[in-house]
C-alpha atoms as a PDB file:
ATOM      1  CA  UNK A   1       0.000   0.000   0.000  1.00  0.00           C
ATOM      2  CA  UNK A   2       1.238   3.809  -0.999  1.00  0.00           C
ATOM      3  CA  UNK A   3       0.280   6.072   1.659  1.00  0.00           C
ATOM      4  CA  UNK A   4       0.158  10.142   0.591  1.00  0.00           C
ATOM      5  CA  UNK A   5      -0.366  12.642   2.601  1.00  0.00           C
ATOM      6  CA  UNK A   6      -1.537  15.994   1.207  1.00  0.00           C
ATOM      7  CA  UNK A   7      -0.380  18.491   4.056  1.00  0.00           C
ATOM      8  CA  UNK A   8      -1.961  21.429   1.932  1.00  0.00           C
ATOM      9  CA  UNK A   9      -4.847  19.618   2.410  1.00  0.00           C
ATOM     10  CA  UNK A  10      -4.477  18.929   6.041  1.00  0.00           C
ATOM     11  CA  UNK A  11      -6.948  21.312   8.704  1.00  0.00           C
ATOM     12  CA  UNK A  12      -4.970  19.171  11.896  1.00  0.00           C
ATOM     13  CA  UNK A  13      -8.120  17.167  13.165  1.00  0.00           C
ATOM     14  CA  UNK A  14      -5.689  14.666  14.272  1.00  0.00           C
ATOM     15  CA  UNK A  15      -8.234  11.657  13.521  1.00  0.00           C
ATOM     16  CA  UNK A  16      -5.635  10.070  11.698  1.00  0.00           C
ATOM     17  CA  UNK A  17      -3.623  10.298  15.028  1.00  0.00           C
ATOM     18  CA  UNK A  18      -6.209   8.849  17.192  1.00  0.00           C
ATOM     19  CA  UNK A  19      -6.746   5.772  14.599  1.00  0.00           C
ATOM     20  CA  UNK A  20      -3.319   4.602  13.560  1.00  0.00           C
ATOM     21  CA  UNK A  21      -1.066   6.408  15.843  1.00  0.00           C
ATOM     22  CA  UNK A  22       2.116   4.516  14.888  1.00  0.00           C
ATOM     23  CA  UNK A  23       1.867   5.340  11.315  1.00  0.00           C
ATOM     24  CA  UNK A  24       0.483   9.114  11.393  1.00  0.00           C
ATOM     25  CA  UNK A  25       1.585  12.196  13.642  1.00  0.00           C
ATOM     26  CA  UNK A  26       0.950  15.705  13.903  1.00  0.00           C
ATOM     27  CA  UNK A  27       3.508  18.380  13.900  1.00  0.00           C
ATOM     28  CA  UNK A  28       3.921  20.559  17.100  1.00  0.00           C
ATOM     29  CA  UNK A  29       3.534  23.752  15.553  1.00  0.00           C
ATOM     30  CA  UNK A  30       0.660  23.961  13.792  1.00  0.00           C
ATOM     31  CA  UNK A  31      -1.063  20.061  13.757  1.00  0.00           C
ATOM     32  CA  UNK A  32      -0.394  19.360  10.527  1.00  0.00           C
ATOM     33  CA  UNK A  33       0.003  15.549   9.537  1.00  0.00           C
ATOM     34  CA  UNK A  34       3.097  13.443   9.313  1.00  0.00           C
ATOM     35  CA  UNK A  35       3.887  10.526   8.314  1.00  0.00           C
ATOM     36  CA  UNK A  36       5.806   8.753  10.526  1.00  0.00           C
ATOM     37  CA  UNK A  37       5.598   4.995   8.913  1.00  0.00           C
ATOM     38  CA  UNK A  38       5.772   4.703   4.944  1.00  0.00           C
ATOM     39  CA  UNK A  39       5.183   1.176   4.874  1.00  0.00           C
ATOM     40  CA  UNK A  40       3.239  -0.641   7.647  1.00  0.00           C
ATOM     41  CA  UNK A  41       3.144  -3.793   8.047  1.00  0.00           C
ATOM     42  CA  UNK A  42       0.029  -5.938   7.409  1.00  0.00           C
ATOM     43  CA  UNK A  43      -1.094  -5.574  10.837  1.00  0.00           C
ATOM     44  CA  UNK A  44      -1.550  -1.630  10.648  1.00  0.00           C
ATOM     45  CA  UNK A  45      -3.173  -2.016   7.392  1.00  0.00           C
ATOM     46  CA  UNK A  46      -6.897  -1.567   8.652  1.00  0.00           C
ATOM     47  CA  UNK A  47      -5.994   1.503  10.877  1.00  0.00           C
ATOM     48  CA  UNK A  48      -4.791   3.124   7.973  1.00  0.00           C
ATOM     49  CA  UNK A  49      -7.717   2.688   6.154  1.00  0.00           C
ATOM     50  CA  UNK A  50      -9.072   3.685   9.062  1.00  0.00           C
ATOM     51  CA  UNK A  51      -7.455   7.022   9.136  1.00  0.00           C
ATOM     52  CA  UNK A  52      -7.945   7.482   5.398  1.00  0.00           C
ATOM     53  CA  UNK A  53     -11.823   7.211   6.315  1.00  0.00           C
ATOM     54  CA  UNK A  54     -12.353   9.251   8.740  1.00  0.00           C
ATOM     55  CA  UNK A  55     -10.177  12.322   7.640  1.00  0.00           C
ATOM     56  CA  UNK A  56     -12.206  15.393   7.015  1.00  0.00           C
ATOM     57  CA  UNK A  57      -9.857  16.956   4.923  1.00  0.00           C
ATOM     58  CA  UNK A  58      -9.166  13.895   2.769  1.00  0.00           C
ATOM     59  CA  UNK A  59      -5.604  14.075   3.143  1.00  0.00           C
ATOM     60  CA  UNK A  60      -4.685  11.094   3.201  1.00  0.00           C
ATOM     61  CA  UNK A  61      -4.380   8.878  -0.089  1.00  0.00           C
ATOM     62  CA  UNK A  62      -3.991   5.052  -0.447  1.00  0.00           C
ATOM     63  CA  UNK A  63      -2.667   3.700  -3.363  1.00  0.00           C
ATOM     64  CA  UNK A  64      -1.457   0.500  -4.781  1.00  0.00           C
ATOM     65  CA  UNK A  65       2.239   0.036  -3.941  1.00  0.00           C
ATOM     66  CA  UNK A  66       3.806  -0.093  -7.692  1.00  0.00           C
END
């Protein structure tokens, strides 16, 4: 899976945070997103989607790894 994250996009709900908190962070200064983990393993996989879901900015993307 490709994860993007669009932090022009980003308006620092930190939902992404609160669902897959070992792939996604928020900077200190102003709560935008970060990603910490590029590739997660299988196990994360569902959180991510997770986090995807239930961003209100849609800034997050998941791809298809190439």
């Amino acid at each position: 899976m490709k994860i993007t994250v669009h932090e022009d996009k980003c308006c620092g709900a930190g939902s992404c945070v609160m669902a897959a908190p070992d792939v996604f962070d928020q900077r200190d200064e102003d709560g935008i997103v970060v990603l910490l983990d590029p590739s997660p393993g299988d196990e994360r996989l569902d959180a991510v989607r997770e986090a995807a879901s239930v961003c209100p900015a849609l800034a997050i993307e998941l791809g298809e790894t190439p």
